[in-house]
PDB file of N, CA and C in Angstrom:
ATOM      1  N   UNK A   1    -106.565 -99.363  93.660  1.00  0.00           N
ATOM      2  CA  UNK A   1    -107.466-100.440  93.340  1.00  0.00           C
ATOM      3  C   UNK A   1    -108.450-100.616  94.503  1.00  0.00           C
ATOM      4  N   UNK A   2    -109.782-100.660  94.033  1.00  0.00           N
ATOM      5  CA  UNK A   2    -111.016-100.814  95.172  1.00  0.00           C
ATOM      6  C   UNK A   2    -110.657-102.473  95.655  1.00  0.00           C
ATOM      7  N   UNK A   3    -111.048-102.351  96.949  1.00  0.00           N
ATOM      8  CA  UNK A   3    -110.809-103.661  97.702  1.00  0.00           C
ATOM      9  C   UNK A   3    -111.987-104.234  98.040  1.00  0.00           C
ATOM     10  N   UNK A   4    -112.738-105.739  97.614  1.00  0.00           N
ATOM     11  CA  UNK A   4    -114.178-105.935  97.776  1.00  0.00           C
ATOM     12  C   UNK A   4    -114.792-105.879  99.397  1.00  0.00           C
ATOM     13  N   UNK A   5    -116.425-104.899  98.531  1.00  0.00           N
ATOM     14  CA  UNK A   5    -117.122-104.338  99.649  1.00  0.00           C
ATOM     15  C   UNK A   5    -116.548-102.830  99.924  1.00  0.00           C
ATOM     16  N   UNK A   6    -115.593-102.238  98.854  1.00  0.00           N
ATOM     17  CA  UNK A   6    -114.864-100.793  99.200  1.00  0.00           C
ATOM     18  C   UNK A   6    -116.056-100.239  97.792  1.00  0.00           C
ATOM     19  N   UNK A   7    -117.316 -99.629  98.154  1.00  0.00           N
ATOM     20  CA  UNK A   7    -118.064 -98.984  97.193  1.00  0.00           C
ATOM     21  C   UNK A   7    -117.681 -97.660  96.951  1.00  0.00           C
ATOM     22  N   UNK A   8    -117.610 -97.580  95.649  1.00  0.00           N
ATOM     23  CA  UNK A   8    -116.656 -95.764  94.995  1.00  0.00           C
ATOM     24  C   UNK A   8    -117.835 -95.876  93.756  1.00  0.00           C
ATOM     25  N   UNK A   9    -118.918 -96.199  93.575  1.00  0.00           N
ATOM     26  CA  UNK A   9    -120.312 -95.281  93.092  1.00  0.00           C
ATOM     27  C   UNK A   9    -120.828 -94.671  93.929  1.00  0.00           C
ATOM     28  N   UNK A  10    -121.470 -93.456  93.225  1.00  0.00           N
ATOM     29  CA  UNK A  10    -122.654 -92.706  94.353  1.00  0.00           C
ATOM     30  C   UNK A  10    -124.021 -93.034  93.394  1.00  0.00           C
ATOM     31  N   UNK A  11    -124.652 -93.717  94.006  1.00  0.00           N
ATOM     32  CA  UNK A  11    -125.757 -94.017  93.687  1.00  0.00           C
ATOM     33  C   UNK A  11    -126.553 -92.799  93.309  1.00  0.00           C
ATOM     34  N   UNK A  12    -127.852 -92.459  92.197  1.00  0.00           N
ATOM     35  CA  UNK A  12    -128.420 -91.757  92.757  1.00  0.00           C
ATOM     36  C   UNK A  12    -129.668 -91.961  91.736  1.00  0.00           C
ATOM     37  N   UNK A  13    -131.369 -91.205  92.015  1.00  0.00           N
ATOM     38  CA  UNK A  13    -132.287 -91.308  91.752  1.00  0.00           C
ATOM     39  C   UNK A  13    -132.686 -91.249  90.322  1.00  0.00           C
ATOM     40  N   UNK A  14    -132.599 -92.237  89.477  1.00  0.00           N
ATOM     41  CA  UNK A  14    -132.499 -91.765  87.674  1.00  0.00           C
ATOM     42  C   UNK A  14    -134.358 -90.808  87.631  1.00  0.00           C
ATOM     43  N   UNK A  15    -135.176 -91.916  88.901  1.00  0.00           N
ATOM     44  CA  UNK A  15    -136.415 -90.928  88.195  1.00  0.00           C
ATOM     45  C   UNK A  15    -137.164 -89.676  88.762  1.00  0.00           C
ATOM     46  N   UNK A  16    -136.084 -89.301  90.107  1.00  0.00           N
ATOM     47  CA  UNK A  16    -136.045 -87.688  90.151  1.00  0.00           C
ATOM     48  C   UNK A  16    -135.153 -87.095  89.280  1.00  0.00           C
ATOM     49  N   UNK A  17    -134.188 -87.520  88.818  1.00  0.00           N
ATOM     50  CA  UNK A  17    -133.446 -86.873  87.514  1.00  0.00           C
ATOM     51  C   UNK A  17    -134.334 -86.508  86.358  1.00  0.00           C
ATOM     52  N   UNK A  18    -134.979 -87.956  85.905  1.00  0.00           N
ATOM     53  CA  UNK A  18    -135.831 -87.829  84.614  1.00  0.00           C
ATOM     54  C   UNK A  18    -137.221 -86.768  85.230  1.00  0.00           C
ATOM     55  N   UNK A  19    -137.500 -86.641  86.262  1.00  0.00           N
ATOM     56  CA  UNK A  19    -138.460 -85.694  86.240  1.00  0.00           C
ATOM     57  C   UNK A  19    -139.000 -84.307  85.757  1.00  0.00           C
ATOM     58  N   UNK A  20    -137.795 -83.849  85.443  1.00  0.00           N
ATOM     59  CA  UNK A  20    -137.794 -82.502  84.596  1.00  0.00           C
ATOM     60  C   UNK A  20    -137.569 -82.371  83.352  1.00  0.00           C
ATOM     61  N   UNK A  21    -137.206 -83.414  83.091  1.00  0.00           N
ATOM     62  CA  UNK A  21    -136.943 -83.689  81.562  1.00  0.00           C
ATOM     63  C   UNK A  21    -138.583 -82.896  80.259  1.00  0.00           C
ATOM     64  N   UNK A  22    -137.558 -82.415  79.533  1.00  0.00           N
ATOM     65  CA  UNK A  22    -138.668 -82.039  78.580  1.00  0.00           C
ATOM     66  C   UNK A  22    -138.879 -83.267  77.789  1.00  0.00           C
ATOM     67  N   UNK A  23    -139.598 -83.807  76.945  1.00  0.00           N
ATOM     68  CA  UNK A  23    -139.499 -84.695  76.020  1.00  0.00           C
ATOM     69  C   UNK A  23    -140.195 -84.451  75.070  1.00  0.00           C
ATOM     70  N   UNK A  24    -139.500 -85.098  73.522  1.00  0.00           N
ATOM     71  CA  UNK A  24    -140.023 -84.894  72.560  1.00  0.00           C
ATOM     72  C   UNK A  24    -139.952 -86.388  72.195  1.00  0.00           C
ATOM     73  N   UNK A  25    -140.158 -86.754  70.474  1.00  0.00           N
ATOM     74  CA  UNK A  25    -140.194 -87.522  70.017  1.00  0.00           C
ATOM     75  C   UNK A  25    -139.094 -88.083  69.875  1.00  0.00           C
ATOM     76  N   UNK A  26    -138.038 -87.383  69.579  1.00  0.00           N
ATOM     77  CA  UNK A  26    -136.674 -87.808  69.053  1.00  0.00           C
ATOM     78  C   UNK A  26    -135.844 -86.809  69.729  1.00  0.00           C
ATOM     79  N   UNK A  27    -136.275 -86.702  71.091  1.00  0.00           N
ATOM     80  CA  UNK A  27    -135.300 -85.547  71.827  1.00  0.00           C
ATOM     81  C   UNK A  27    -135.710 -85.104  73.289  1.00  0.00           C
ATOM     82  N   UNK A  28    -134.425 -85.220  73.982  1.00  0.00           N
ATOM     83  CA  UNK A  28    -134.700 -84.685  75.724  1.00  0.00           C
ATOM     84  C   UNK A  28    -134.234 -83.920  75.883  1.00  0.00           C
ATOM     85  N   UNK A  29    -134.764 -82.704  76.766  1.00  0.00           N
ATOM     86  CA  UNK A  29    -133.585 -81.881  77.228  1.00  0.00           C
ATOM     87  C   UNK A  29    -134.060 -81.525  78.954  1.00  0.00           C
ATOM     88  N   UNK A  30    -133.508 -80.546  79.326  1.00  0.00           N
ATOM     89  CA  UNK A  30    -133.346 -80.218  80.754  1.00  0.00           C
ATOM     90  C   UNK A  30    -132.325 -79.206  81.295  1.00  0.00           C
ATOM     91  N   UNK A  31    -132.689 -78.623  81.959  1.00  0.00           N
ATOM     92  CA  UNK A  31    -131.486 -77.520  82.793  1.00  0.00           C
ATOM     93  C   UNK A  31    -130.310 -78.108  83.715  1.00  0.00           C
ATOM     94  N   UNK A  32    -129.026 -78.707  83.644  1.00  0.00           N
ATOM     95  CA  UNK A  32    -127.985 -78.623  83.879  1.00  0.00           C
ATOM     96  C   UNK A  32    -128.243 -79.353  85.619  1.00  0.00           C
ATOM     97  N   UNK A  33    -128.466 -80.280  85.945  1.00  0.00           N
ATOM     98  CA  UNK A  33    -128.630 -80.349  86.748  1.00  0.00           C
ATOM     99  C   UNK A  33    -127.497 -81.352  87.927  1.00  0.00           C
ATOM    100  N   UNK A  34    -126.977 -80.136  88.742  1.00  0.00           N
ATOM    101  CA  UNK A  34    -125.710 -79.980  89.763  1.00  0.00           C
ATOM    102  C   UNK A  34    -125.295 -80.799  90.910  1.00  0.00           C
ATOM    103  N   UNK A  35    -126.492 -81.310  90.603  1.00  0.00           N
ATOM    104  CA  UNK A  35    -126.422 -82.567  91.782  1.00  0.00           C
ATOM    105  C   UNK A  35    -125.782 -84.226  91.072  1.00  0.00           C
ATOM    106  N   UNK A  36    -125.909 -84.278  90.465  1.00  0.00           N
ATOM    107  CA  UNK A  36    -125.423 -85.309  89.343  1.00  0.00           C
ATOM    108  C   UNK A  36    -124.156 -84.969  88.716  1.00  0.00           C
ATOM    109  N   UNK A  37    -123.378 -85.848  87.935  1.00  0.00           N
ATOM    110  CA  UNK A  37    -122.153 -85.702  87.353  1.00  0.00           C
ATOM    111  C   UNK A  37    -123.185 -85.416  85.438  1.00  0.00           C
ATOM    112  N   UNK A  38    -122.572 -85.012  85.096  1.00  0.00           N
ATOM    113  CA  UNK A  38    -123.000 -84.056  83.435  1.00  0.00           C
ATOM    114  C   UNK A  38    -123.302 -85.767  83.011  1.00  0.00           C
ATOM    115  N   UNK A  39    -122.219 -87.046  82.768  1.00  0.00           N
ATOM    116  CA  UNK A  39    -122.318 -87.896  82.350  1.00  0.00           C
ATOM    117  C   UNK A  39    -123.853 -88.862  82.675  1.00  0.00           C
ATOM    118  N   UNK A  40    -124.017 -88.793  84.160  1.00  0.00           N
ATOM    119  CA  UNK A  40    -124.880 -89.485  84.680  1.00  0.00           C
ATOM    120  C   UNK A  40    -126.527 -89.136  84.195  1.00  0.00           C
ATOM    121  N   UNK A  41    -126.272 -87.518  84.386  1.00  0.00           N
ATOM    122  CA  UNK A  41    -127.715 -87.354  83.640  1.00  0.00           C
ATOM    123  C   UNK A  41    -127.872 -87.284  82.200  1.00  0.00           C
ATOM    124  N   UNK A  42    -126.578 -87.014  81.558  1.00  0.00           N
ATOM    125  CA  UNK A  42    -126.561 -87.240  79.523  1.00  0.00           C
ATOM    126  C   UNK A  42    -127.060 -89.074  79.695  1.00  0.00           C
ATOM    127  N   UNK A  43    -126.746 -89.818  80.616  1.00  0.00           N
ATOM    128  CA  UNK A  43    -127.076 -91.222  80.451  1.00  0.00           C
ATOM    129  C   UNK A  43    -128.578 -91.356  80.748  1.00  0.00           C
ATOM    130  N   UNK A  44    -129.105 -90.865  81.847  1.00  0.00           N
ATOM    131  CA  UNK A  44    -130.463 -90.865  82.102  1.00  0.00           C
ATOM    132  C   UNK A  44    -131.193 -90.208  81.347  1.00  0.00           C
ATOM    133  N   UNK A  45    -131.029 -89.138  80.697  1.00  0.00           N
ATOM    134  CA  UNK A  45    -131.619 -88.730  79.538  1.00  0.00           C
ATOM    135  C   UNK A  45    -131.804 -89.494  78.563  1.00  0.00           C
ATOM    136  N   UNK A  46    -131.139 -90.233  77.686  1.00  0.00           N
ATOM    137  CA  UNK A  46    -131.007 -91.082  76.627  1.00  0.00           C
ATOM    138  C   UNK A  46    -131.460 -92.472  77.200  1.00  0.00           C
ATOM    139  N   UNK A  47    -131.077 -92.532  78.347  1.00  0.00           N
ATOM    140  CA  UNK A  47    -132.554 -93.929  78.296  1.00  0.00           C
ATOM    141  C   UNK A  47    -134.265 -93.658  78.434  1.00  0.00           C
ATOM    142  N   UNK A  48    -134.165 -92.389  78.719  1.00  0.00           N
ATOM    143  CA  UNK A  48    -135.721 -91.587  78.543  1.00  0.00           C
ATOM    144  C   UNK A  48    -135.743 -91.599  77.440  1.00  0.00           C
ATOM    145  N   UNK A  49    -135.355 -90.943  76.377  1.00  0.00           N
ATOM    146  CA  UNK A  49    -134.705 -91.270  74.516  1.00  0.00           C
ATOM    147  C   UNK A  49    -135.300 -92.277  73.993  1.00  0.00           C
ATOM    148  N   UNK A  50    -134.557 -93.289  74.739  1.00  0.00           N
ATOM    149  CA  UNK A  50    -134.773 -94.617  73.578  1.00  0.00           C
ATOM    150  C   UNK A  50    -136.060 -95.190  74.587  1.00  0.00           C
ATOM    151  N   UNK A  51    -136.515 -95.111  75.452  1.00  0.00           N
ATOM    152  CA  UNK A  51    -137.786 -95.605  75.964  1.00  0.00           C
ATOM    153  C   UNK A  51    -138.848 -94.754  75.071  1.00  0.00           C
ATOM    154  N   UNK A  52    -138.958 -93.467  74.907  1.00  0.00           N
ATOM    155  CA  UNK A  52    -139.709 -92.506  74.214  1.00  0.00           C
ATOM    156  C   UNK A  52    -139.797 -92.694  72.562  1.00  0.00           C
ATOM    157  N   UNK A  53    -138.178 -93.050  72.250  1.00  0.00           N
ATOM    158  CA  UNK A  53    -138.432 -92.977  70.723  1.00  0.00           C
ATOM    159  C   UNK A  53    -138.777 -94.509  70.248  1.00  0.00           C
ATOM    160  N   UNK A  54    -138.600 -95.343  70.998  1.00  0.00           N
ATOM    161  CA  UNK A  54    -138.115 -96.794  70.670  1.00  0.00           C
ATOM    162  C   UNK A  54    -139.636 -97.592  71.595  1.00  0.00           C
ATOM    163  N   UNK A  55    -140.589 -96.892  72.045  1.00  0.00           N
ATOM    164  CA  UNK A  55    -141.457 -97.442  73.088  1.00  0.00           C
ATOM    165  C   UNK A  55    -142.115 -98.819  72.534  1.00  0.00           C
ATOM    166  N   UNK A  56    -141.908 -99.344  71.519  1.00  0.00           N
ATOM    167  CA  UNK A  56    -142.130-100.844  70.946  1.00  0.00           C
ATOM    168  C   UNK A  56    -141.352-101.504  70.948  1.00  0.00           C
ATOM    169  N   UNK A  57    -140.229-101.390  71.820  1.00  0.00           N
ATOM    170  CA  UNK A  57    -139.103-102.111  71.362  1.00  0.00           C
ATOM    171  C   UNK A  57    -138.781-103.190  72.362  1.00  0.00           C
ATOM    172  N   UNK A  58    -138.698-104.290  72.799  1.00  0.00           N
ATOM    173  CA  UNK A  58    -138.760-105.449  73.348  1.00  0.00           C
ATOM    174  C   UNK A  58    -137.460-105.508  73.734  1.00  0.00           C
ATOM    175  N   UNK A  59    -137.066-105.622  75.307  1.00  0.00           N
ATOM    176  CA  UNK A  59    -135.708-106.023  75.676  1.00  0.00           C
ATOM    177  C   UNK A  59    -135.146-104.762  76.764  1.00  0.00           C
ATOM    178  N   UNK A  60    -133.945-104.189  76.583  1.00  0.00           N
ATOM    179  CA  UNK A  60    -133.040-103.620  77.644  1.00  0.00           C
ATOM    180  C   UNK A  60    -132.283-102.685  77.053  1.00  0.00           C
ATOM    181  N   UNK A  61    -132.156-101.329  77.445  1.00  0.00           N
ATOM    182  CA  UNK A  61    -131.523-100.510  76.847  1.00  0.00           C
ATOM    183  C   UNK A  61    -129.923-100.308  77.818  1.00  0.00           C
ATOM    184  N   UNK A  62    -128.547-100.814  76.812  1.00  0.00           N
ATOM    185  CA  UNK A  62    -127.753-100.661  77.614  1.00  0.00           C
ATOM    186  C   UNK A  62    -126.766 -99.843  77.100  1.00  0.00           C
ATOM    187  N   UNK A  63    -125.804 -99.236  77.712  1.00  0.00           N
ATOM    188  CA  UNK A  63    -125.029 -98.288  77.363  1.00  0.00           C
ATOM    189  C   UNK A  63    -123.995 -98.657  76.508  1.00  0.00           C
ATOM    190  N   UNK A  64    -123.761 -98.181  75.008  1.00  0.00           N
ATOM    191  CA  UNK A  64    -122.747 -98.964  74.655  1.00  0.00           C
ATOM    192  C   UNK A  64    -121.549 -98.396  74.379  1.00  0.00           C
ATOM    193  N   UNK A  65    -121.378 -97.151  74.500  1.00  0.00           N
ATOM    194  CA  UNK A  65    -120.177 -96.564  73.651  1.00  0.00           C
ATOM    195  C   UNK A  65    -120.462 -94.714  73.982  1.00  0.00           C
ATOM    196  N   UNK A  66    -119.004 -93.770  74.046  1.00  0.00           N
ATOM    197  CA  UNK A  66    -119.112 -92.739  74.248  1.00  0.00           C
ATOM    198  C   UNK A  66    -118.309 -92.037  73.291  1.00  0.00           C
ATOM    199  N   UNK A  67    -118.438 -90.965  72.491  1.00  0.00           N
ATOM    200  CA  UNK A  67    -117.283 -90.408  71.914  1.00  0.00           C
ATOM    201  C   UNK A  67    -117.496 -88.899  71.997  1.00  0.00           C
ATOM    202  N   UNK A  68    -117.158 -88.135  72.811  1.00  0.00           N
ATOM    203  CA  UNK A  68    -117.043 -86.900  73.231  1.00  0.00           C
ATOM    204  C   UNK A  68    -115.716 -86.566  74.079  1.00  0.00           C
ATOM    205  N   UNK A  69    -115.551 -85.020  73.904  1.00  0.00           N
ATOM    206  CA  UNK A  69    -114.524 -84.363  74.190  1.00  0.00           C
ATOM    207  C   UNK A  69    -114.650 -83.863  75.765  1.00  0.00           C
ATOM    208  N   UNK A  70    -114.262 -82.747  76.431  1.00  0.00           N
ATOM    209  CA  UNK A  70    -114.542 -82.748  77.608  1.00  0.00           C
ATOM    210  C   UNK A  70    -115.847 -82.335  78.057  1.00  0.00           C
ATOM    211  N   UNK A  71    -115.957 -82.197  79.365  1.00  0.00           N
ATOM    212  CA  UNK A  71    -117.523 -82.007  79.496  1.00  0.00           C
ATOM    213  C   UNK A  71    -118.025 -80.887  80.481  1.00  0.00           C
ATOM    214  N   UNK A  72    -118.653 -80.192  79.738  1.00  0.00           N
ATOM    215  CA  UNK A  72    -118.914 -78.529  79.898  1.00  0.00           C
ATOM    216  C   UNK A  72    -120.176 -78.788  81.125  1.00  0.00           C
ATOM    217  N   UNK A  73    -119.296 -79.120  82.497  1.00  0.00           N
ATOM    218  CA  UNK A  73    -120.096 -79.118  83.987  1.00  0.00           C
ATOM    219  C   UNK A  73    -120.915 -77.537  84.447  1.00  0.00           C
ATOM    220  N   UNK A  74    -120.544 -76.723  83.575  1.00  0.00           N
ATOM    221  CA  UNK A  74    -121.001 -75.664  84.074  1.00  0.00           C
ATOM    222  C   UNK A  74    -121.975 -74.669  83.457  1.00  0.00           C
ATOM    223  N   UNK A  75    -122.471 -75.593  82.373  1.00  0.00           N
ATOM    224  CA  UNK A  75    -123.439 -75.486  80.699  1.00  0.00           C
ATOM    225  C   UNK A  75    -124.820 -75.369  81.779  1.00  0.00           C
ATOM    226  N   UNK A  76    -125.540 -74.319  81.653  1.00  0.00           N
ATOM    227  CA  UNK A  76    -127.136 -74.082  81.960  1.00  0.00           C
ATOM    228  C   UNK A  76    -127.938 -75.175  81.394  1.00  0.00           C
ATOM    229  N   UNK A  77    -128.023 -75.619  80.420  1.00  0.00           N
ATOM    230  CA  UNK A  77    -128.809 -76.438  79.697  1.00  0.00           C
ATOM    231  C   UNK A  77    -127.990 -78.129  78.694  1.00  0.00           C
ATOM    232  N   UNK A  78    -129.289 -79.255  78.965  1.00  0.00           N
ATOM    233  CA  UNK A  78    -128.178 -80.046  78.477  1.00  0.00           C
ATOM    234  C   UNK A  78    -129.115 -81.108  77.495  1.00  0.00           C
ATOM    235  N   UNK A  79    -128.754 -81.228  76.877  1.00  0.00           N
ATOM    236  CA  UNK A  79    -129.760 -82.205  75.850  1.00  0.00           C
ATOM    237  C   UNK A  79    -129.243 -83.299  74.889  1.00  0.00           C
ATOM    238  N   UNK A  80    -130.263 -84.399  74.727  1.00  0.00           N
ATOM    239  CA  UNK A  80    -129.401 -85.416  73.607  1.00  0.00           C
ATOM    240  C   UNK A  80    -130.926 -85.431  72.546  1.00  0.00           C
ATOM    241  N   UNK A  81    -130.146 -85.934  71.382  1.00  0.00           N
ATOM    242  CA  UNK A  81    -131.184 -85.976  69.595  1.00  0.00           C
ATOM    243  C   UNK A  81    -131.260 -87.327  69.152  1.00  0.00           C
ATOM    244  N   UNK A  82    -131.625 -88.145  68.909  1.00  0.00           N
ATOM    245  CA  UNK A  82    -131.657 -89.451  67.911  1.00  0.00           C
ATOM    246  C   UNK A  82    -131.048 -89.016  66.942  1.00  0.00           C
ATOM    247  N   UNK A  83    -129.836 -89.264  66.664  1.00  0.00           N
ATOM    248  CA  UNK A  83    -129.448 -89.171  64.957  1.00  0.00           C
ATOM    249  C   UNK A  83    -129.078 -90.471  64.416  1.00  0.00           C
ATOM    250  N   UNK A  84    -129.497 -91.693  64.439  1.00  0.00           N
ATOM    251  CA  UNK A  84    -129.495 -93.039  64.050  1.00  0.00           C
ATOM    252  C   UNK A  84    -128.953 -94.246  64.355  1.00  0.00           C
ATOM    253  N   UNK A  85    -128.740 -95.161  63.505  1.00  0.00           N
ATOM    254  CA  UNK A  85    -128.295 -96.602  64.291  1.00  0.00           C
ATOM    255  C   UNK A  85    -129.957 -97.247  64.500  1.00  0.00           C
ATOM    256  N   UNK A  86    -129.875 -98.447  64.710  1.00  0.00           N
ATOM    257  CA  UNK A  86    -130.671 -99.619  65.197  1.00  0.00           C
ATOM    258  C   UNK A  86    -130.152-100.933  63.752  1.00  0.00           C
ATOM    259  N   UNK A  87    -131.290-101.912  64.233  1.00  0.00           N
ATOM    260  CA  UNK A  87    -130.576-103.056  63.584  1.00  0.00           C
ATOM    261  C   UNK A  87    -129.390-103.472  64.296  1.00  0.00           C
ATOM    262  N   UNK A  88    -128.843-103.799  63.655  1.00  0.00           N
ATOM    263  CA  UNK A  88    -126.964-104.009  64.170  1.00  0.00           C
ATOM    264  C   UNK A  88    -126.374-103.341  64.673  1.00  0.00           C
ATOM    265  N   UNK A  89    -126.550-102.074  64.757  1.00  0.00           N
ATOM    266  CA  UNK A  89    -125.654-101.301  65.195  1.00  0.00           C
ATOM    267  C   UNK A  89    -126.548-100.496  66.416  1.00  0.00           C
ATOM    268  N   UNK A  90    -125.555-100.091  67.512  1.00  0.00           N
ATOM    269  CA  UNK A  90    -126.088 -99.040  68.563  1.00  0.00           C
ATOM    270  C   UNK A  90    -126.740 -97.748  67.846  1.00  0.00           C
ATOM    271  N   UNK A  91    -127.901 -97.257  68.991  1.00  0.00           N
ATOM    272  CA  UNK A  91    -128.101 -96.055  67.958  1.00  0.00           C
ATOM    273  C   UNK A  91    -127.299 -95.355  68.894  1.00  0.00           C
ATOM    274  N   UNK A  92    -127.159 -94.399  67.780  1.00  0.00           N
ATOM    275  CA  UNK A  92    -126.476 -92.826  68.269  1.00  0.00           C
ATOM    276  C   UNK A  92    -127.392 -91.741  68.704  1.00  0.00           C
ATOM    277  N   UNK A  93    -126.438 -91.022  69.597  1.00  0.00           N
ATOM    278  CA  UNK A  93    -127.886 -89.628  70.340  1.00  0.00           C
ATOM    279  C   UNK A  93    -126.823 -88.610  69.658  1.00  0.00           C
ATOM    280  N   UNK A  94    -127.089 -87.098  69.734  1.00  0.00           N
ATOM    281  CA  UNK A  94    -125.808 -86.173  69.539  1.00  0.00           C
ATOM    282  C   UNK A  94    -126.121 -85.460  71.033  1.00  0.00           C
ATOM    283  N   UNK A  95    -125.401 -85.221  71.740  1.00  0.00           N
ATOM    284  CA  UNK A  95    -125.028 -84.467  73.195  1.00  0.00           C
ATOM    285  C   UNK A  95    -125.215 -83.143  72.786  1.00  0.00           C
ATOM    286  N   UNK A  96    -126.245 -82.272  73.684  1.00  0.00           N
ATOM    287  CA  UNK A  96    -125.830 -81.245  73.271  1.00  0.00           C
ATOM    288  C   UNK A  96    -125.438 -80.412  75.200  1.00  0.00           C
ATOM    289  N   UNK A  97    -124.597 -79.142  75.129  1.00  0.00           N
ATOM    290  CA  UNK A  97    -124.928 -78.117  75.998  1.00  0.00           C
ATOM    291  C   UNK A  97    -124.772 -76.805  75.590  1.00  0.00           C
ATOM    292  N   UNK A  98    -125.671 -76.175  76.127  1.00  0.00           N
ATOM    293  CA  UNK A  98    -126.317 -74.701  75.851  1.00  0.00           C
ATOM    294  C   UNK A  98    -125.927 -74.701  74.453  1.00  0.00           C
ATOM    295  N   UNK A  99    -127.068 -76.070  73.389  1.00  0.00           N
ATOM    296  CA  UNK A  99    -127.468 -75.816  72.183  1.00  0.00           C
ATOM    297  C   UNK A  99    -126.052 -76.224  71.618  1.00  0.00           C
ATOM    298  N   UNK A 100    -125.016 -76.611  71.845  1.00  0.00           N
ATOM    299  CA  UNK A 100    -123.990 -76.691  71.195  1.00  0.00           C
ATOM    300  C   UNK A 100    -123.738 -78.542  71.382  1.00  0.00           C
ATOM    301  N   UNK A 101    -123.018 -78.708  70.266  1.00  0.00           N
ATOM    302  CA  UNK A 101    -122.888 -80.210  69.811  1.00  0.00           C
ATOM    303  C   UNK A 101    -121.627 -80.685  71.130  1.00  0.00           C
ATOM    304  N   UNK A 102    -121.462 -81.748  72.124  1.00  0.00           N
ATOM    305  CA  UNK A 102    -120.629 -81.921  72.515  1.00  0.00           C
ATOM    306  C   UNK A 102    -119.868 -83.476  72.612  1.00  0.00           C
ATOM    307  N   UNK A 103    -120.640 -83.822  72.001  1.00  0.00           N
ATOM    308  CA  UNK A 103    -120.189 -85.237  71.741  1.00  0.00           C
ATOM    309  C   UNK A 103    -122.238 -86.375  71.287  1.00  0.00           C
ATOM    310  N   UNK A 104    -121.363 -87.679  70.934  1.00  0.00           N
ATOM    311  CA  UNK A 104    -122.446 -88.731  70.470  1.00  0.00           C
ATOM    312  C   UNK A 104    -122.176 -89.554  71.756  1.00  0.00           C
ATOM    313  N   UNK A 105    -123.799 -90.194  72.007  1.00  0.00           N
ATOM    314  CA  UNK A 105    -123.662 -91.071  73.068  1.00  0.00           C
ATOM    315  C   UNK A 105    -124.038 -92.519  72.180  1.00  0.00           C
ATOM    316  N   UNK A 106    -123.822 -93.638  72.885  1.00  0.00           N
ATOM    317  CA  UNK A 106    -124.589 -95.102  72.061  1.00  0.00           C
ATOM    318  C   UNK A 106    -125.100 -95.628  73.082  1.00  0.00           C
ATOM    319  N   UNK A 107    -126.122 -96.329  72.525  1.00  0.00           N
ATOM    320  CA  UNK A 107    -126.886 -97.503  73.336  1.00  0.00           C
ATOM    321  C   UNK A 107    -127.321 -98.386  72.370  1.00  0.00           C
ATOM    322  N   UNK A 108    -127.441-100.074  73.151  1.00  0.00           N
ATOM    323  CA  UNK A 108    -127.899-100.737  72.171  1.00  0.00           C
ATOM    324  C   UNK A 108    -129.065-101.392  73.133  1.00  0.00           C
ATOM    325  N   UNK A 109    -129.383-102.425  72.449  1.00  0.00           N
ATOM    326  CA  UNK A 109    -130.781-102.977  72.843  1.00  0.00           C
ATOM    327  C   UNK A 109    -130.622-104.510  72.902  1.00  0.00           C
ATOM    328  N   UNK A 110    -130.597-104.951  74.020  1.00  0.00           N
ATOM    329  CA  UNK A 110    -130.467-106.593  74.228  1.00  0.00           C
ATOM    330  C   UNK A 110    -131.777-107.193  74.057  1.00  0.00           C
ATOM    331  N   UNK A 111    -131.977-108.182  73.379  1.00  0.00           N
ATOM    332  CA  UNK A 111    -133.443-108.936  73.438  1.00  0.00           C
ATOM    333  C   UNK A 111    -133.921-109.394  74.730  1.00  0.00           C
ATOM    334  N   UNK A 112    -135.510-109.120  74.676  1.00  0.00           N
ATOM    335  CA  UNK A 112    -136.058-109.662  75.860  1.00  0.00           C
ATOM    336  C   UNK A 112    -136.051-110.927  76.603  1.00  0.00           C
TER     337      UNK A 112
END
């Protein structure tokens, strides 16, 4: 158990991460990048995502939910898709590495 003021994050730069990012409309991707944990940049990706796909959208994009299997740290390439949700529900991304499905990420959207 961390003892307060005992910090066990490593901080690190989301918008030198997002800098290489390819972007599309309904999709990010990027080369595998080793300096980061696989999770940290599948997260920084998908808030590039929903800023890109969602850029009218009023409020805070927060992380809501993960459902994937283990995580392929050693995948060349890594990407997430919009495949739906809003309204009530978080949207969903689909995870991909080197083109292969590896799990859904969620985020939802708090009002401004």
């Amino acid at each position: 158990m961390a003892r307060d003021g005992d910090e066990r994050r490593v901080p690190f730069d989301e918008h030198a991460i997002a800098a290489n990012f390819e972007r599309q409309e309904k999709a990010v991707g990027s080369v595998r990048d080793p300096s980061v944990s696989f999770i940290s940049q599948v997260v920084v990706m998908n808030k590039v995502l929903m800023a890109t796909a969602f850029s009218a959208a009023k409020g805070k994009w927060w992380f809501a939910g993960l459902d994937a299997g283990a995580w392929p740290n050693d995948c060349g390439s890594v990407g997430v898709k919009f495949d739906g949700g809003l309204g009530t529900k978080p949207v969903r991304s689909i995870i991909t590495a080197d083109g292969r499905s590896t799990g859904k990420i969620y985020f939802s959207l708090t009002s401004a």
